[in-house]
N, C-alpha and C. Protein backbone atom coordinates (compact mmCIF):
# COMPACT_ATOMS: atom_id res chain seq x y z
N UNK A 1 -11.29 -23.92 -0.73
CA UNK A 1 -12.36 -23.02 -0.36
C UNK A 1 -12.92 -23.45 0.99
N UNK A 2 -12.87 -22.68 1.89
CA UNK A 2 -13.75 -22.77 3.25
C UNK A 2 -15.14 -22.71 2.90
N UNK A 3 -15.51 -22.89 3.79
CA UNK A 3 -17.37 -22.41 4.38
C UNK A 3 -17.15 -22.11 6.18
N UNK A 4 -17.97 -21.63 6.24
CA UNK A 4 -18.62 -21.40 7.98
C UNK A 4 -19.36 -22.56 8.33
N UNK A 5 -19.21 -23.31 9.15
CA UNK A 5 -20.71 -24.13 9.43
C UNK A 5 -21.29 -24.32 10.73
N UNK A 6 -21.81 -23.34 11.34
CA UNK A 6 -22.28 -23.86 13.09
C UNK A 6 -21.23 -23.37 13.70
N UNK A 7 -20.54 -22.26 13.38
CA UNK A 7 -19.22 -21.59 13.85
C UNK A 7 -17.88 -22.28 13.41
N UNK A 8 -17.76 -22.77 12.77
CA UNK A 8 -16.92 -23.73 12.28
C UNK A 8 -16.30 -23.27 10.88
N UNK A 9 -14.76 -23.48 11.01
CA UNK A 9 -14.51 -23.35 9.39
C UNK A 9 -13.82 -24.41 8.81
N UNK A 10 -14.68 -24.94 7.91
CA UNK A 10 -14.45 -26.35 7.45
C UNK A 10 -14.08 -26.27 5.72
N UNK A 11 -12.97 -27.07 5.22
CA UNK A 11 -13.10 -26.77 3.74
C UNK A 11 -14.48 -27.93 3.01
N UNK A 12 -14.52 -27.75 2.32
CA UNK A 12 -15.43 -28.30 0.85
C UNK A 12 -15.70 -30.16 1.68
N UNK A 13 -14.18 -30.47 1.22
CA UNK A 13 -14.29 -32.07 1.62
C UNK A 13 -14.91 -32.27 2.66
N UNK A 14 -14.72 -31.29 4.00
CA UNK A 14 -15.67 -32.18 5.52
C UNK A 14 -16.77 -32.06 5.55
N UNK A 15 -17.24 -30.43 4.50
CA UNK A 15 -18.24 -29.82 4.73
C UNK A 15 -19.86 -31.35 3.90
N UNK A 16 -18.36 -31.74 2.48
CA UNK A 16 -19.17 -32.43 1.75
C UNK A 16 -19.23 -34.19 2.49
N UNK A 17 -18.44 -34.49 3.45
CA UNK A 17 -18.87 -36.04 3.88
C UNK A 17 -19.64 -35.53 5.17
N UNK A 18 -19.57 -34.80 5.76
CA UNK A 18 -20.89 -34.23 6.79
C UNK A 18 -22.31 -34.70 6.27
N UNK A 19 -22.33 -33.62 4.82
CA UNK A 19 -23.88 -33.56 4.27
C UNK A 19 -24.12 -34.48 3.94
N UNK A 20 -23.17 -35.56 3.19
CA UNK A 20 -23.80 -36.99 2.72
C UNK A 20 -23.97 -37.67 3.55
N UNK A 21 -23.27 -38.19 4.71
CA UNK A 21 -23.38 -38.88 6.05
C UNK A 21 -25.07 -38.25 6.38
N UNK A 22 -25.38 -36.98 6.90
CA UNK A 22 -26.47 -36.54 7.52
C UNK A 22 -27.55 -36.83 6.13
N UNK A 23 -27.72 -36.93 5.20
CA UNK A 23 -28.50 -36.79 4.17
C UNK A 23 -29.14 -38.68 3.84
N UNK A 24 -27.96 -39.53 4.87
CA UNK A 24 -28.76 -40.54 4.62
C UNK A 24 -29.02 -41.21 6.02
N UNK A 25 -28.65 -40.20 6.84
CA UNK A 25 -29.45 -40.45 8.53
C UNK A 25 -28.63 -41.52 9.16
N UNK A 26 -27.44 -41.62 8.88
CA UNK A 26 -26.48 -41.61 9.32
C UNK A 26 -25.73 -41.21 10.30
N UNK A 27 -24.96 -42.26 11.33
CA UNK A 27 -24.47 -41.70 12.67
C UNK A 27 -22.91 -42.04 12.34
N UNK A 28 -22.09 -40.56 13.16
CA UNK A 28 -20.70 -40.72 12.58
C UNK A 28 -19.85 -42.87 12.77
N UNK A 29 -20.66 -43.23 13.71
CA UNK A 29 -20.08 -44.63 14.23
C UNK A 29 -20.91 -45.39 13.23
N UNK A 30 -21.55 -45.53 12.77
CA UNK A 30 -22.22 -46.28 11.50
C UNK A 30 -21.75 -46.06 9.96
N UNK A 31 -20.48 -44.81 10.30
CA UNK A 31 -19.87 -44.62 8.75
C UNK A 31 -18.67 -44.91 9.19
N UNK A 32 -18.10 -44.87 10.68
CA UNK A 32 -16.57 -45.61 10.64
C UNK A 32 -16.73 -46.63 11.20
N UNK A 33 -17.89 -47.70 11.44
CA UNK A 33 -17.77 -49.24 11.23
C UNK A 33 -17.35 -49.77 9.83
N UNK A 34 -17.96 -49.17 8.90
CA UNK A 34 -17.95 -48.88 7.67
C UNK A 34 -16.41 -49.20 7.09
N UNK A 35 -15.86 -47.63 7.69
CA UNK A 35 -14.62 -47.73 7.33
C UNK A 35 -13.29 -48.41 7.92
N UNK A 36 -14.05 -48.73 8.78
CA UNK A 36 -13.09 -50.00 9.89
C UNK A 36 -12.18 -49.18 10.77
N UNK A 37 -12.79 -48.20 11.08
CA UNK A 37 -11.66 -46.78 12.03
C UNK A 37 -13.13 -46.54 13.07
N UNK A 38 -12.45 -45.74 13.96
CA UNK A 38 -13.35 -45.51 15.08
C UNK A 38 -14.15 -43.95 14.97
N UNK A 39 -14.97 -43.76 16.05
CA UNK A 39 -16.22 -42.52 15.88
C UNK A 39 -15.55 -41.75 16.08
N UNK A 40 -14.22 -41.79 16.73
CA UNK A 40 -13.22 -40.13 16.80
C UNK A 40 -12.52 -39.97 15.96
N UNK A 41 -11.94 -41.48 15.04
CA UNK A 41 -11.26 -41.15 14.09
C UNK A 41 -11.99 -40.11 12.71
N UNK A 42 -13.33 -40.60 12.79
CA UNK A 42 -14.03 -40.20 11.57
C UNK A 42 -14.58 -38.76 11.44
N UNK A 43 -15.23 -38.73 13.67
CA UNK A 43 -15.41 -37.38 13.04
C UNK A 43 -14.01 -36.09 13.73
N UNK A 44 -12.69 -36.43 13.39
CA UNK A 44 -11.63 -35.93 13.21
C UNK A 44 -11.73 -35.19 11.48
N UNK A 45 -11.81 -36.73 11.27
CA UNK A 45 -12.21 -36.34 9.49
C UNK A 45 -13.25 -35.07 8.88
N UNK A 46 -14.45 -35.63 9.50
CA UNK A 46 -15.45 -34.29 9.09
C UNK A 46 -15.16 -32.99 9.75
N UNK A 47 -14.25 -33.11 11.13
CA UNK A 47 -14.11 -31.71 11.94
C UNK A 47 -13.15 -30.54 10.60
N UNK A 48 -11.99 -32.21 9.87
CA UNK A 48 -10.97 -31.64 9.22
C UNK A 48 -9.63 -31.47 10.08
N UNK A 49 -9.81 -32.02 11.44
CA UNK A 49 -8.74 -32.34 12.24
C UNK A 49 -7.47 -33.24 12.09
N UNK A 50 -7.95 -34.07 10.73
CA UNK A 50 -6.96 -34.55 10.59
C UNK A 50 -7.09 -34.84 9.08
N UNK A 51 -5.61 -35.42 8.27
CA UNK A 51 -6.22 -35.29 6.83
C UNK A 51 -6.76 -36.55 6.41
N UNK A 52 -7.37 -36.85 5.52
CA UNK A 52 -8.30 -37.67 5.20
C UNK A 52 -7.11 -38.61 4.28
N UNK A 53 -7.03 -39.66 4.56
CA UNK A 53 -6.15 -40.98 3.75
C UNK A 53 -6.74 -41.11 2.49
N UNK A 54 -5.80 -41.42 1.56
CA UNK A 54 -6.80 -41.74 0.27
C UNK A 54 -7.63 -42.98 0.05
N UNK A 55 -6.63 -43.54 0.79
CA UNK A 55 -7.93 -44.99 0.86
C UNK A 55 -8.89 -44.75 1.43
N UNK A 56 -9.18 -44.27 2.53
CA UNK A 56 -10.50 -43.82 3.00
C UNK A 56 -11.04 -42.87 2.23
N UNK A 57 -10.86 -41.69 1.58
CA UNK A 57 -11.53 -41.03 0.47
C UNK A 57 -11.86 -41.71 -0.60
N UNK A 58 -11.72 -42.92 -0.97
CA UNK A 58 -12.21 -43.37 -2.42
C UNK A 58 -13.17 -44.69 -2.07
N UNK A 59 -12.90 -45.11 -0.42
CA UNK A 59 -14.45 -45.68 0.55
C UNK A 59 -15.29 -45.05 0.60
N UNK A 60 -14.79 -43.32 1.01
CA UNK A 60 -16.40 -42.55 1.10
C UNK A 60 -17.14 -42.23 0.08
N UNK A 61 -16.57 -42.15 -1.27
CA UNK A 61 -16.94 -42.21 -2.56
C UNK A 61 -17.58 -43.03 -3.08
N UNK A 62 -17.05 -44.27 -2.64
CA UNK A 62 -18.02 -45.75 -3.16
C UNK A 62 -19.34 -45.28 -2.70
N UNK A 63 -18.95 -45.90 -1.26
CA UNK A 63 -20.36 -45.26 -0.24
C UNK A 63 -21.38 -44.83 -0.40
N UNK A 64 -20.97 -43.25 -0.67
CA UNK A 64 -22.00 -42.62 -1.24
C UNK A 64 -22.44 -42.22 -3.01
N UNK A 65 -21.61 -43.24 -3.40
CA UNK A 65 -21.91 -43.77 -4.72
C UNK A 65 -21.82 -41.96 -5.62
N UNK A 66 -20.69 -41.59 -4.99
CA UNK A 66 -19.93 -40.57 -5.59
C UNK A 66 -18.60 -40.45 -6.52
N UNK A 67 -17.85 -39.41 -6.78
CA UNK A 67 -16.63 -39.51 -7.13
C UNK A 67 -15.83 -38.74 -6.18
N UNK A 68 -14.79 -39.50 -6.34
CA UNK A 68 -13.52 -38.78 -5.15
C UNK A 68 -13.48 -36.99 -5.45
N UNK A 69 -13.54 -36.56 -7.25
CA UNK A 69 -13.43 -35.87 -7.92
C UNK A 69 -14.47 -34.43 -7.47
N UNK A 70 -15.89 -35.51 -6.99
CA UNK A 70 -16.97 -34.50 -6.45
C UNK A 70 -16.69 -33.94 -5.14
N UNK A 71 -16.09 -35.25 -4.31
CA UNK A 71 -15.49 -34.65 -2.90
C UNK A 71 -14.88 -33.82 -2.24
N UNK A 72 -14.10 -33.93 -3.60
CA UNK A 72 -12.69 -32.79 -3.30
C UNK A 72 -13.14 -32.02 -4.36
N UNK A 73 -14.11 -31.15 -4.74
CA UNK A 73 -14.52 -30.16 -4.97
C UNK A 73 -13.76 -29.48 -6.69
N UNK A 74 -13.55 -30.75 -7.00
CA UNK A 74 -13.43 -30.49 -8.73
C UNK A 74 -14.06 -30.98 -9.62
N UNK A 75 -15.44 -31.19 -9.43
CA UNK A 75 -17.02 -31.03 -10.12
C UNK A 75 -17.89 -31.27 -9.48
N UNK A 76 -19.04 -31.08 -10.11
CA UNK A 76 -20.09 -30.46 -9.72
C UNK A 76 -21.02 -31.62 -9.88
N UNK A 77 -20.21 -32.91 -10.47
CA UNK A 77 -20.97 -34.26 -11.04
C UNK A 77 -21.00 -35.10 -9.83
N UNK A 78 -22.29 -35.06 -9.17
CA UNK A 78 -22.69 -35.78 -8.33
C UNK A 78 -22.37 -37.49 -8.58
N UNK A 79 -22.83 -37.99 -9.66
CA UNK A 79 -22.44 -39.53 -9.85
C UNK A 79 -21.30 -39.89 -10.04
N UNK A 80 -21.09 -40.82 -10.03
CA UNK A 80 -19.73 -41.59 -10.18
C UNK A 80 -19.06 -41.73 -11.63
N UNK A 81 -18.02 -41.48 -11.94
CA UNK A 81 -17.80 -42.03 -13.25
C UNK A 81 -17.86 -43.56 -13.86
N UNK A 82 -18.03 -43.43 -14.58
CA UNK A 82 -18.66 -45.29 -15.24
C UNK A 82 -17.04 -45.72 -14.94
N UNK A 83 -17.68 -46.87 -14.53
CA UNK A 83 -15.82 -47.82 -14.47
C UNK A 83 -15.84 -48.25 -15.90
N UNK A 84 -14.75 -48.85 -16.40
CA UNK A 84 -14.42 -49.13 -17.59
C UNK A 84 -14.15 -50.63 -17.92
C-alpha cells in the first residue's frame, strides 16, 4: 500500500520509520549512527530508494521498541512481541 507524503509516494514501511524517527525528534544521522550506515544511506531508506536489509529492519524495530511485523504493515500492534 502507498500513501502520498509532501508529494511523495512512499509505501507503509518508509512512511512508518519516517514517523517514528520524527516522533522522537530525531535526526536522519542520529538513527544511522545508530545503525552504523551513513545519513544518505538511511534516508535512501525512508525515501524507499533503496530496499531496506533485514538486519537493519529488525534494528529499527528494536529501536523503536516495535515489531518488524508492525513495520511492514501486518498489524496494527504497536508493541513488540514478548521474547520467549
Amino acid at each position: 500500500m502507498n500513501i502520498h507524503f509532501f508529494g511523495l509516494t512512499l509505501n507503509l514501511l518508509n512512511f512508518f520509520i519516517r514517523q517514528l524517527r520524527e516522533d522522537k525528534d530525531l535526526t536522519q544521522t542520529e538513527i544511522a549512527a545508530y545503525l552504523n550506515c551513513s545519513q544518505r544511506i538511511y534516508s535512501n531508506y525512508e525515501r524507499g530508494e533503496v530496499d531496506l536489509p533485514t538486519g537493519i529492519l529488525i534494528k529499527l524495530a528494536e529501536f523503536h521498541e516495535t515489531s518488524t511485523d508492525y513495520l511492514l504493515n501486518r498489524t496494527n500492534r504497536k508493541k513488540p512481541y514478548p521474547k520467549n
